[in-house]
C-alpha atoms as a PDB file:
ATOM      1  CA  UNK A   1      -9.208   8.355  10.801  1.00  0.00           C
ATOM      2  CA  UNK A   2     -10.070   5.586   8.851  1.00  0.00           C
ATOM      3  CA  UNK A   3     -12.312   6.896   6.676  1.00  0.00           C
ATOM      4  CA  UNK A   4      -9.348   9.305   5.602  1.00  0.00           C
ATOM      5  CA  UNK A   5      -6.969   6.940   4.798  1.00  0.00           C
ATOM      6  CA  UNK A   6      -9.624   4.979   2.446  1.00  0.00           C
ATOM      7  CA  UNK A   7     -10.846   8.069   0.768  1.00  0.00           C
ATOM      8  CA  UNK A   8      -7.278   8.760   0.113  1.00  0.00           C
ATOM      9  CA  UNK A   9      -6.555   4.646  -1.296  1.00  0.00           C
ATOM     10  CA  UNK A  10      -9.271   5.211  -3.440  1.00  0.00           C
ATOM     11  CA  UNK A  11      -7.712   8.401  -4.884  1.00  0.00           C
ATOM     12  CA  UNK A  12      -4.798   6.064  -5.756  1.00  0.00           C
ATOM     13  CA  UNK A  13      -6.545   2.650  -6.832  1.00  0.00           C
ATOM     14  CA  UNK A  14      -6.262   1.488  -9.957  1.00  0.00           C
ATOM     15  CA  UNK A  15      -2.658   3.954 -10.772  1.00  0.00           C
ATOM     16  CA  UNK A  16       0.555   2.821 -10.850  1.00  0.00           C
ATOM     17  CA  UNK A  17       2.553   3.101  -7.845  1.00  0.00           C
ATOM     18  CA  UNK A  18       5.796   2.723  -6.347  1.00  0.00           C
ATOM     19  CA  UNK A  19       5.613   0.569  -3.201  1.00  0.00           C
ATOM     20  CA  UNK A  20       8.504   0.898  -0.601  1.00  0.00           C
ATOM     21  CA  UNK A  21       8.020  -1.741   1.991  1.00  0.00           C
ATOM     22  CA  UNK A  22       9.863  -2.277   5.470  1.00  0.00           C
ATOM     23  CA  UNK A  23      11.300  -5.470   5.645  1.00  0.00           C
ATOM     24  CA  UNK A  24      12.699  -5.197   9.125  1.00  0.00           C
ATOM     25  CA  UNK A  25      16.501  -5.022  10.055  1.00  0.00           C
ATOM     26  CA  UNK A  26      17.001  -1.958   8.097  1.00  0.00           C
ATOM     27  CA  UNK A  27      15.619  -3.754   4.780  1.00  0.00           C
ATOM     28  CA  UNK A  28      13.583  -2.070   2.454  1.00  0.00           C
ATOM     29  CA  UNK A  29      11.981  -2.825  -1.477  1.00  0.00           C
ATOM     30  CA  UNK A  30      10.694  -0.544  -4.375  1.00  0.00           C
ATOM     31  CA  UNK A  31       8.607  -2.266  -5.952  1.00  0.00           C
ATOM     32  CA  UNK A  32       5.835  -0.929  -8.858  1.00  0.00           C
ATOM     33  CA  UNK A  33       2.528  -1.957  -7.716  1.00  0.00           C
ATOM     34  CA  UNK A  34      -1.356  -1.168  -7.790  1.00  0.00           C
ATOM     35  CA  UNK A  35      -4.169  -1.559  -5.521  1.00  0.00           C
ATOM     36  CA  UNK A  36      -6.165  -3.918  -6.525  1.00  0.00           C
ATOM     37  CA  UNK A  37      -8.948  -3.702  -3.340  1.00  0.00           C
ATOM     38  CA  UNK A  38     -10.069  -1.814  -0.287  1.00  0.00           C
ATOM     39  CA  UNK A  39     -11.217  -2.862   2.973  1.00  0.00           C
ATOM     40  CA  UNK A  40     -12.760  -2.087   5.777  1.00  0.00           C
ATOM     41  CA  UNK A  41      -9.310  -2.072   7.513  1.00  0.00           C
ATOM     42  CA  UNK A  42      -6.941  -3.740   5.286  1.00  0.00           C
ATOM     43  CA  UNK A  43      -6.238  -2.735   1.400  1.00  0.00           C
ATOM     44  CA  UNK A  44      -4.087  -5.325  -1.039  1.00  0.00           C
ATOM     45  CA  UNK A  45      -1.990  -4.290  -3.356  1.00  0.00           C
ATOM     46  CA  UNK A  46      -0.307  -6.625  -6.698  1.00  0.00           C
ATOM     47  CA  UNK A  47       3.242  -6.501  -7.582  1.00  0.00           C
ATOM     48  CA  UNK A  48       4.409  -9.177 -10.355  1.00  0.00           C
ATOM     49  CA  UNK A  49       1.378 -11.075 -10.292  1.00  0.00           C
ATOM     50  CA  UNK A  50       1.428 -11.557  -6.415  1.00  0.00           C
ATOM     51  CA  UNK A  51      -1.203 -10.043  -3.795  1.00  0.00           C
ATOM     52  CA  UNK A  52       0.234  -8.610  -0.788  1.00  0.00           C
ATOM     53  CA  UNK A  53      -2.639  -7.362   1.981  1.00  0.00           C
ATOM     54  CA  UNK A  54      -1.886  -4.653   4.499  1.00  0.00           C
ATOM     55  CA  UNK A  55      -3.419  -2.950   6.819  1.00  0.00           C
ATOM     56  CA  UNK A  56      -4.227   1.226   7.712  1.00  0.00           C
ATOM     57  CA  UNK A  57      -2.131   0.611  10.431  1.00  0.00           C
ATOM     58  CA  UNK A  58       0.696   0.180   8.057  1.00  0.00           C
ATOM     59  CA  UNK A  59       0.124   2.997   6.446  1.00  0.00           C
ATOM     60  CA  UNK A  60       0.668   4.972   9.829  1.00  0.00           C
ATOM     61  CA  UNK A  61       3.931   3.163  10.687  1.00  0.00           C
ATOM     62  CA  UNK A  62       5.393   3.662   7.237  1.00  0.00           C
ATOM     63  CA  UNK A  63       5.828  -0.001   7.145  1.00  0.00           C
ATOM     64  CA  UNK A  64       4.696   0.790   3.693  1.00  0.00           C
ATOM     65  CA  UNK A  65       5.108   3.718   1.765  1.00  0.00           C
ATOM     66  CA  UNK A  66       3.086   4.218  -1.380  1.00  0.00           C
ATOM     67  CA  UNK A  67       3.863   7.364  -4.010  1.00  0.00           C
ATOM     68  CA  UNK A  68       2.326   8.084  -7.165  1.00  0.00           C
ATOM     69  CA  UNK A  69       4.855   7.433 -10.426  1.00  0.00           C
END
């Protein structure tokens, strides 16, 4: 399953994104971002000069969302 989810990060590295991240207690952000690198199990991703790292895991939560543009 992992192997998906990186094929399908490195369909989307290096494009502008919109990043909608779970803050907890019903708090979310949009925030335009791009990956910057992929992991084995973790990706990051910079927003306003600022690397955030997050795991596949994530992904499957929805504790991040990432859409094209």
């Amino acid at each position: 399953m992992y192997k998906v989810i990186r094929d399908k990060l490195n369909k989307l590295k290096d494009r502008e994104l919109i990043a909608i991240i779970d803050e907890g207690r019903s708090r979310k952000r949009k925030e335009k971002c791009r990956i910057k690198n992929i992991y084995g199990r973790i990706f990051t991703i910079e927003i306003d000069d600022k690397v955030l790292s997050f795991s596949y895991s994530d992904l499957i939560c929805e504790t991040i969302i990432l859409k094209l543009v």
